[in-house]
Protein backbone atom coordinates (compact mmCIF):
# COMPACT_ATOMS: atom_id res chain seq x y z
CA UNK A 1 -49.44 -53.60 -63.38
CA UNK A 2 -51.48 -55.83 -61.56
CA UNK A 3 -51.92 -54.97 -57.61
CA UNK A 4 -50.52 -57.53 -54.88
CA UNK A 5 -52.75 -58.39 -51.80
CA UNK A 6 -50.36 -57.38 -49.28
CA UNK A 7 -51.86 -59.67 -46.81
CA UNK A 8 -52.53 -63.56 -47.45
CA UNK A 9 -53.44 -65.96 -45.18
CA UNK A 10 -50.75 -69.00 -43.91
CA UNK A 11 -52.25 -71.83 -44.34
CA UNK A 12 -51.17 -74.39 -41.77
CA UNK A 13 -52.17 -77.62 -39.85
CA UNK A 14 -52.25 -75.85 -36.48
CA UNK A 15 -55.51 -74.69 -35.66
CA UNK A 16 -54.37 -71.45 -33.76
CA UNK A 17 -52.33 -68.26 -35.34
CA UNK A 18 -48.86 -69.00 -33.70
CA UNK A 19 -48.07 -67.33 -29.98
CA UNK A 20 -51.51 -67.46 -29.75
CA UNK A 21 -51.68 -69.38 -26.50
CA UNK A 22 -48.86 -67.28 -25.00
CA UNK A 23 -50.38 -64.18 -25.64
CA UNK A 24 -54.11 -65.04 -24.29
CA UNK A 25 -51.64 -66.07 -21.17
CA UNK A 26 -50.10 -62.56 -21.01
CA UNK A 27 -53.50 -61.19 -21.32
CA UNK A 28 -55.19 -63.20 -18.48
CA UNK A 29 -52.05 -62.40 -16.51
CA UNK A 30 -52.59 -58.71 -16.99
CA UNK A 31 -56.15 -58.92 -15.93
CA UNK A 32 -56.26 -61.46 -12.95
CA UNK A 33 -57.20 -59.13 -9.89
CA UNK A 34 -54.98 -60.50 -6.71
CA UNK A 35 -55.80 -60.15 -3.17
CA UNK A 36 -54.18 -56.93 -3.15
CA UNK A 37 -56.24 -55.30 -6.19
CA UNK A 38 -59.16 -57.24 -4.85
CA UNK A 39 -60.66 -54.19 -2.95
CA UNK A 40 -60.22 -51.73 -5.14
CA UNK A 41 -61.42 -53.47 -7.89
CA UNK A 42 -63.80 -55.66 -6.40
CA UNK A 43 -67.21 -53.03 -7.57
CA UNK A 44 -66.13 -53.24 -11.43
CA UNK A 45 -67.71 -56.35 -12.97
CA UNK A 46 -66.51 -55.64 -16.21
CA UNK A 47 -63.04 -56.05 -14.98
CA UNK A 48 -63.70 -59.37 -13.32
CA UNK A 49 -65.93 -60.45 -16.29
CA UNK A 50 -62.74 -59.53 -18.32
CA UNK A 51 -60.37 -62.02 -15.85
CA UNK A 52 -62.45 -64.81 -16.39
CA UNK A 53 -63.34 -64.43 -20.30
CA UNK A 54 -59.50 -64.35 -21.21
CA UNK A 55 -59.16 -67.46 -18.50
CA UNK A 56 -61.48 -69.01 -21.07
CA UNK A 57 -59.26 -68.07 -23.91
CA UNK A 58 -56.14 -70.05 -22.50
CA UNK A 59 -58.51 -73.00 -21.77
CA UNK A 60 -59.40 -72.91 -24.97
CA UNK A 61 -56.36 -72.36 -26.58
CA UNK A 62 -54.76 -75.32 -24.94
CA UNK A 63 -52.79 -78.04 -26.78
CA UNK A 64 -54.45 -80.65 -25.04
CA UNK A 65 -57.74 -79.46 -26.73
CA UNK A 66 -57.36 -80.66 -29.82
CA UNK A 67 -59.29 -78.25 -32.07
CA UNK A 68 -61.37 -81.00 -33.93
CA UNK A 69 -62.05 -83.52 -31.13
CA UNK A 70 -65.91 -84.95 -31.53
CA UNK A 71 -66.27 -84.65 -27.94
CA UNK A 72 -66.17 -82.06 -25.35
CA UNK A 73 -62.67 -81.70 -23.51
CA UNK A 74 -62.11 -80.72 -20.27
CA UNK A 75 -60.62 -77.56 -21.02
CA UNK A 76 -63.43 -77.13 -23.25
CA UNK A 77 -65.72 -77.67 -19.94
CA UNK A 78 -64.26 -75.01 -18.17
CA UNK A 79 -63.73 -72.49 -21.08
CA UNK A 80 -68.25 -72.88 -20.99
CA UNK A 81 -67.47 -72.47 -17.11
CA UNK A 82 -65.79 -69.31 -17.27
CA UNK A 83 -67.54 -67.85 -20.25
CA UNK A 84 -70.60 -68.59 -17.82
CA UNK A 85 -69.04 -66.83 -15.16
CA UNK A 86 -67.98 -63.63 -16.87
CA UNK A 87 -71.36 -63.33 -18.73
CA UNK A 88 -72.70 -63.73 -15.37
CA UNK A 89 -70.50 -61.08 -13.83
CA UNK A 90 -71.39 -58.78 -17.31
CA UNK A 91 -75.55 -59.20 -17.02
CA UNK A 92 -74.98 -58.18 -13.24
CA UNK A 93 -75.65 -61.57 -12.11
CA UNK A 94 -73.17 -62.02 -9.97
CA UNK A 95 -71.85 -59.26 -7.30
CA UNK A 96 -68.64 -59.01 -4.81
CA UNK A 97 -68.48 -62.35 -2.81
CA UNK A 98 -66.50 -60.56 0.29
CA UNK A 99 -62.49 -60.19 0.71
CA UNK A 100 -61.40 -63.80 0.72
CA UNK A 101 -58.88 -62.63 3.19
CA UNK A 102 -61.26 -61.33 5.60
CA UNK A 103 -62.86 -64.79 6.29
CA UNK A 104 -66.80 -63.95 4.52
């Protein structure tokens, strides 16, 4: 008896697994720090380097970025803009810019 592969790929037009957007949404939404969680979180940068690399995701999972467009899309500008931004917040680049509540 021959054995199965018990997992094969779907192959399908769409260029993302399906619910992929919605979950990279769930995920950002789990990680965005709020005003509230701002000061308690504000000394991890792995945690805001985390916020802004799954804000990337849903940019880049978009529907109006076509997977094979020749040129770069907007969403695809500020996926590079966040990746950016959490590498930056990763290498220790960037620090705590002040409670935006308190006015720095």
């Amino acid at each position: 008896m021959a054995l199965q592969p018990s997992f094969r790929p779907v192959l399908t037009r769409e260029p993302w697994p399906e619910g992929s957007r919605e979950t990279a949404e769930a995920l950002h939404r789990l990680l965005t720090i709020d005003n509230r969680q701002w000061h308690a979180l504000k000394g991890q940068p792995q945690r805001r380097a985390a916020e802004q690399i799954a804000a990337a995701l849903v940019q880049l999972l978009d529907p109006a970025n076509p997977a094979h467009a020749p040129v770069a899309t907007p969403q695809r500008q500020q996926a590079i803009a966040l990746l950016e931004h959490g590498l930056g917040w990763l290498r220790g680049e960037l620090k705590d810019p002040g409670c935006p509540s308190h006015g720095h």
